[in-house]
Structures are given as C-alpha cells and as structure tokens.
Protein backbone atom coordinates (compact mmCIF):
# COMPACT_ATOMS: atom_id res chain seq x y z
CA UNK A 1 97.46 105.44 104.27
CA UNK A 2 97.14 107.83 107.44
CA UNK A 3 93.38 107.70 108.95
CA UNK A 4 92.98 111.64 108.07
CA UNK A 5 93.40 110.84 104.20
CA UNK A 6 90.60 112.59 102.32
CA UNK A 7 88.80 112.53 99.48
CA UNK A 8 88.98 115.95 97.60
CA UNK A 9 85.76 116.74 95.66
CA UNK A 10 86.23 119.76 93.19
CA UNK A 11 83.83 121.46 91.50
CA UNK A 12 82.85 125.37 90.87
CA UNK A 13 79.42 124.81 92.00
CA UNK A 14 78.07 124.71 95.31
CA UNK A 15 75.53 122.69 94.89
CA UNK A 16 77.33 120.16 93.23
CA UNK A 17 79.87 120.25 95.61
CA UNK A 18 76.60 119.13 98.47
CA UNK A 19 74.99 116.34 95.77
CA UNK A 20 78.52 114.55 95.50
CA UNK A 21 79.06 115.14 99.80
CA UNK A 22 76.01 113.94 100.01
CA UNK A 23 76.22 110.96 98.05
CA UNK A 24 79.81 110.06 99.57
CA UNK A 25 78.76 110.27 103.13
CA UNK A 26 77.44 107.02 103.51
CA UNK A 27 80.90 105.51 102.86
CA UNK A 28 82.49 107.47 106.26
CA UNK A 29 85.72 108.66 104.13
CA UNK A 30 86.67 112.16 105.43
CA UNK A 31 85.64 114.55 103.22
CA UNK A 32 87.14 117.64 101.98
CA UNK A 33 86.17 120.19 99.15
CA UNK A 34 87.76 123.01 96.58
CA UNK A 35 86.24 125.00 94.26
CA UNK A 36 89.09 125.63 91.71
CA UNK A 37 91.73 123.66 90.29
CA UNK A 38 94.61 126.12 91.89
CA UNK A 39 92.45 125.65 95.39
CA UNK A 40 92.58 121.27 94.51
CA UNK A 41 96.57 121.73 93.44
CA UNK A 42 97.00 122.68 96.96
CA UNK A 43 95.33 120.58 99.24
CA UNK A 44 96.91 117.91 97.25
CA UNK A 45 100.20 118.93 97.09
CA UNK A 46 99.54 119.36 101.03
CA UNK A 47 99.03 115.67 101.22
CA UNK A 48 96.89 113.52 102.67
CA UNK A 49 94.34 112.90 99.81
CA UNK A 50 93.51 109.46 99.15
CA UNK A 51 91.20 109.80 96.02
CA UNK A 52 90.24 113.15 93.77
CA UNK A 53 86.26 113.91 92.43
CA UNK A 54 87.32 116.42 89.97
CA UNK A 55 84.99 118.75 87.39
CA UNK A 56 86.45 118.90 84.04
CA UNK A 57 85.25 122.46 82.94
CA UNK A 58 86.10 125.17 85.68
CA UNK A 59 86.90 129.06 85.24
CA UNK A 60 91.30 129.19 85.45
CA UNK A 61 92.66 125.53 85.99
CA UNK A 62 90.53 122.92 84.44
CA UNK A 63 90.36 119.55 85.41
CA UNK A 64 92.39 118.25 83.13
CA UNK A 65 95.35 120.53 84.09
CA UNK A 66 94.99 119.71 87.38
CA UNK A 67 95.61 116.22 86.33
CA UNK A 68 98.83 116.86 84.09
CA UNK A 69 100.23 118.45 87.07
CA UNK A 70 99.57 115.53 89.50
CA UNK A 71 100.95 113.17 86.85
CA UNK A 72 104.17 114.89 86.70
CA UNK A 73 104.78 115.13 90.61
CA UNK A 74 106.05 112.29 92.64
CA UNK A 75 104.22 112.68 95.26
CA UNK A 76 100.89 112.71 93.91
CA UNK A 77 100.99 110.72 90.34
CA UNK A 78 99.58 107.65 91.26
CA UNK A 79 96.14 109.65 93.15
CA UNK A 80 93.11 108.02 91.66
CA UNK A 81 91.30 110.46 89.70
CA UNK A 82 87.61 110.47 88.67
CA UNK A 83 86.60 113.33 85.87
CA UNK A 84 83.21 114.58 86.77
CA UNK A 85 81.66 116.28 83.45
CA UNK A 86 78.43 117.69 82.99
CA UNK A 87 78.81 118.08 79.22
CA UNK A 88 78.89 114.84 78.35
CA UNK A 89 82.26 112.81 76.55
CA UNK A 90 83.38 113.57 73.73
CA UNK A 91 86.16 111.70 72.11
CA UNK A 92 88.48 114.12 72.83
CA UNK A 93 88.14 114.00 76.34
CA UNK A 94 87.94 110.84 76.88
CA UNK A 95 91.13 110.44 75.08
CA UNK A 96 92.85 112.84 76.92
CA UNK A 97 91.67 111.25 80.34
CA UNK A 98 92.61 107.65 79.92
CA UNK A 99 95.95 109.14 78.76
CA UNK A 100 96.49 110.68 81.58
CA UNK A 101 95.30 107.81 83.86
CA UNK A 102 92.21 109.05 85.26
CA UNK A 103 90.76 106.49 86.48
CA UNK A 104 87.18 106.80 85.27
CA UNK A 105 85.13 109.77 83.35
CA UNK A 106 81.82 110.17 84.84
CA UNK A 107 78.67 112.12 83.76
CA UNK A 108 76.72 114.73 85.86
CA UNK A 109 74.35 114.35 87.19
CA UNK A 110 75.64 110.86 88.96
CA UNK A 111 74.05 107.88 89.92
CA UNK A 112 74.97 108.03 93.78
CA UNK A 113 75.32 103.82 94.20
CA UNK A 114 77.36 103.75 91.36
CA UNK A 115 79.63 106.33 92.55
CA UNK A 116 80.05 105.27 96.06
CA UNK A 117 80.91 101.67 94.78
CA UNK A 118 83.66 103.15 92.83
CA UNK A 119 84.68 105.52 95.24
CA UNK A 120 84.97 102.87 97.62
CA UNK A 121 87.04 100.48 95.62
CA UNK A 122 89.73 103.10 94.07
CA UNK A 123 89.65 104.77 97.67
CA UNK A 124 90.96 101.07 99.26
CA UNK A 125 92.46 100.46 96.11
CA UNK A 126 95.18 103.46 96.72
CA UNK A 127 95.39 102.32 100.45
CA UNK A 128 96.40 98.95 99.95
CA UNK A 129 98.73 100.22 97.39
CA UNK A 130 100.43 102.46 99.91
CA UNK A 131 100.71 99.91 102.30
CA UNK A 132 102.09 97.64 99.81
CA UNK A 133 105.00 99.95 99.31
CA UNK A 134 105.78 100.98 102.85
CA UNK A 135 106.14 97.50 103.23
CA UNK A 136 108.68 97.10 100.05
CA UNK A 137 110.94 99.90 102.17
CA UNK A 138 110.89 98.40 105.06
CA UNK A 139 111.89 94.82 103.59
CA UNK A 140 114.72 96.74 101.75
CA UNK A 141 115.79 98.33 104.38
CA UNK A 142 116.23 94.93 106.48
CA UNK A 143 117.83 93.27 103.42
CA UNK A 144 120.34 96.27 103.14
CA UNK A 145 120.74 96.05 106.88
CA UNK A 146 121.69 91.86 106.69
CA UNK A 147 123.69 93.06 103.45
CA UNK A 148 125.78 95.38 105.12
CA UNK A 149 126.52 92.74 108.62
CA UNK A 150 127.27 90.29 106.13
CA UNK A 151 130.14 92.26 104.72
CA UNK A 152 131.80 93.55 107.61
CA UNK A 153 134.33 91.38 109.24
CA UNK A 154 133.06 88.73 112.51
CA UNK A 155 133.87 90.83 115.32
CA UNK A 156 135.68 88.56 117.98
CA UNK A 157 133.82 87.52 120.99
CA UNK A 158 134.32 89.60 124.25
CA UNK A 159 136.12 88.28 126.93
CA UNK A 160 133.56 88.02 129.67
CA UNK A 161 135.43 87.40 132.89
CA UNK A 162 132.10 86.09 134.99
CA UNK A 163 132.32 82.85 132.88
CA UNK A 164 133.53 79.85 134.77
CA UNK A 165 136.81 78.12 133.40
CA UNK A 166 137.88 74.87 134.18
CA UNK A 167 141.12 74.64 136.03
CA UNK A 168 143.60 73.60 133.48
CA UNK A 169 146.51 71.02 134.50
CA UNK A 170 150.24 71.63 133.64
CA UNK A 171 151.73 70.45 130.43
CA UNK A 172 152.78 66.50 130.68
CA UNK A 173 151.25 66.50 134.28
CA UNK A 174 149.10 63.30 134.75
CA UNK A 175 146.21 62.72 137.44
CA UNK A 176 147.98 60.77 140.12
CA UNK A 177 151.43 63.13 139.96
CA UNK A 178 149.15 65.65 140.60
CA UNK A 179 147.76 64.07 143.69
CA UNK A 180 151.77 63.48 145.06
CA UNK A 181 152.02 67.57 144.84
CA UNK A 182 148.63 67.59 146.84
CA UNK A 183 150.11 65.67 149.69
C-alpha cells in the first residue's frame, strides 16, 4: 500500500468528524474526511484509501449505499469498512452490513481504544493484503516469463571470434610427420 493511503472518516457532523480525528491520531495513519456519501464515493474511487469510518444515516447517499457501490467496483471491493451508527443496531442493519462485508458495525458515541485497536489491525490488515497480491503478479509474471523461454527454440551460440582455438592437425597426419614438414 502507497505511504499516502488514508483513512476516510465520513460523517455529516462536524463534530463527529473531530471526536473520530481525534481518537485516530494517535495511530499516525493519514487522515482524510467527507461529509456525504457522494463526497466518500469520490475520494475513494480516487484511490488511495486504505480503510473507510463511515456513518450509516446521512442526508442523499447513506452509508450503506456507499457500501453497495464499493462492493460492486474492482477497485475498491475489498476496502475495510466500519459502519459508525448513532442509532443503535437493529437487526436489519446489522444484516444488511455483514452481507455486504463491512467489517464491523460500531455504536456512537465510540470507545476511542477500542476503535484505534481495530482501526489499526483492519488498516495493516488491507496492507499486507495488498502486498500479498503485488507479490502474486510479480511471481506470475516471472513464471509466464520462464514459460514463454522455455517454449521458444535454443537459440545457437554466437560465434565469438576472440576465443582461442587450438590449432587443429590435418586428417591422418601423425606427430612426428608433422615434425618432417617442420624441417
């Protein structure tokens, strides 16, 4: 994962938005915020978002929609998500957010340990998965790269006229008739 990958916190209240910053910024993880689910769509269809703090209940795009959407893009389905609600879970919701692989549903106002010790394991979580599979590419690309020589033909060696070649003696010519020619 990129050092400028971010966690996005979304929620329609300021001062929500600052309790959660504040409660993340012992960890070090850049930070970055959005107060809609259109404005969070963005930033992670932008890239570079590592983990997603998202409210369930906001005015236009609710959490959960913002969700469906990430789930059905390549690029961002496998984003940990953490539901924020303030409402409290229902079993409707919590249905719907384990179906859609959020990774945990968490009630307002939060307990800041037990968020950063999530935060911090689905955060290193995601990067060790990324790493995982840059590292599956690269081993298939060397595997289809030995695949490929070993199909083509062995080219023949180049003649390399600097080597040394011993002198070679005519056909049926033995060592002492060769010394009479010397003489």
């Amino acid at each position: 994962m990129p050092s400028d990958t971010r966690i996005l916190i979304v929620d329609d209240h300021e001062d929500t938005l600052y309790a959660l910053e504040s409660a993340l910024a012992p960890l070090g993880y850049l930070l970055s915020r959005a107060t809609s689910g259109d404005e969070a769509l963005k930033q992670v269809l932008r890239g570079q978002v590592g983990l997603l703090l998202l409210d369930v209940r906001m005015p236009g795009v609710s959490g959960l929609e913002v969700v469906r959407y990430m789930r059905r893009v390549e690029q961002t389905q496998h984003i940990p998500v953490i539901l924020l609600t303030g409402f409290g879970a229902d079993h409707e919701l919590t249905t719907a957010a384990f179906g859609l692989g959020v990774a945990d549903l968490v009630m307002k106002p939060v307990d800041p340990w037990a968020l950063r010790t999530k935060v911090r394991y689905l955060f290193d979580a995601h990067r060790r998965h990324l790493a995982l599979e840059r590292e599956v590419h690269r081993l298939r690309a060397v595997v289809r790269e030995h695949t490929e020589a070993a199909a083509r033909p062995p080219r023949p060696a180049p003649h390399r006229p600097d080597t040394l070649v011993p002198p070679q003696r005519p056909l049926g010519a033995h060592a002492g008739e060769l010394e009479k020619d010397r003489t």
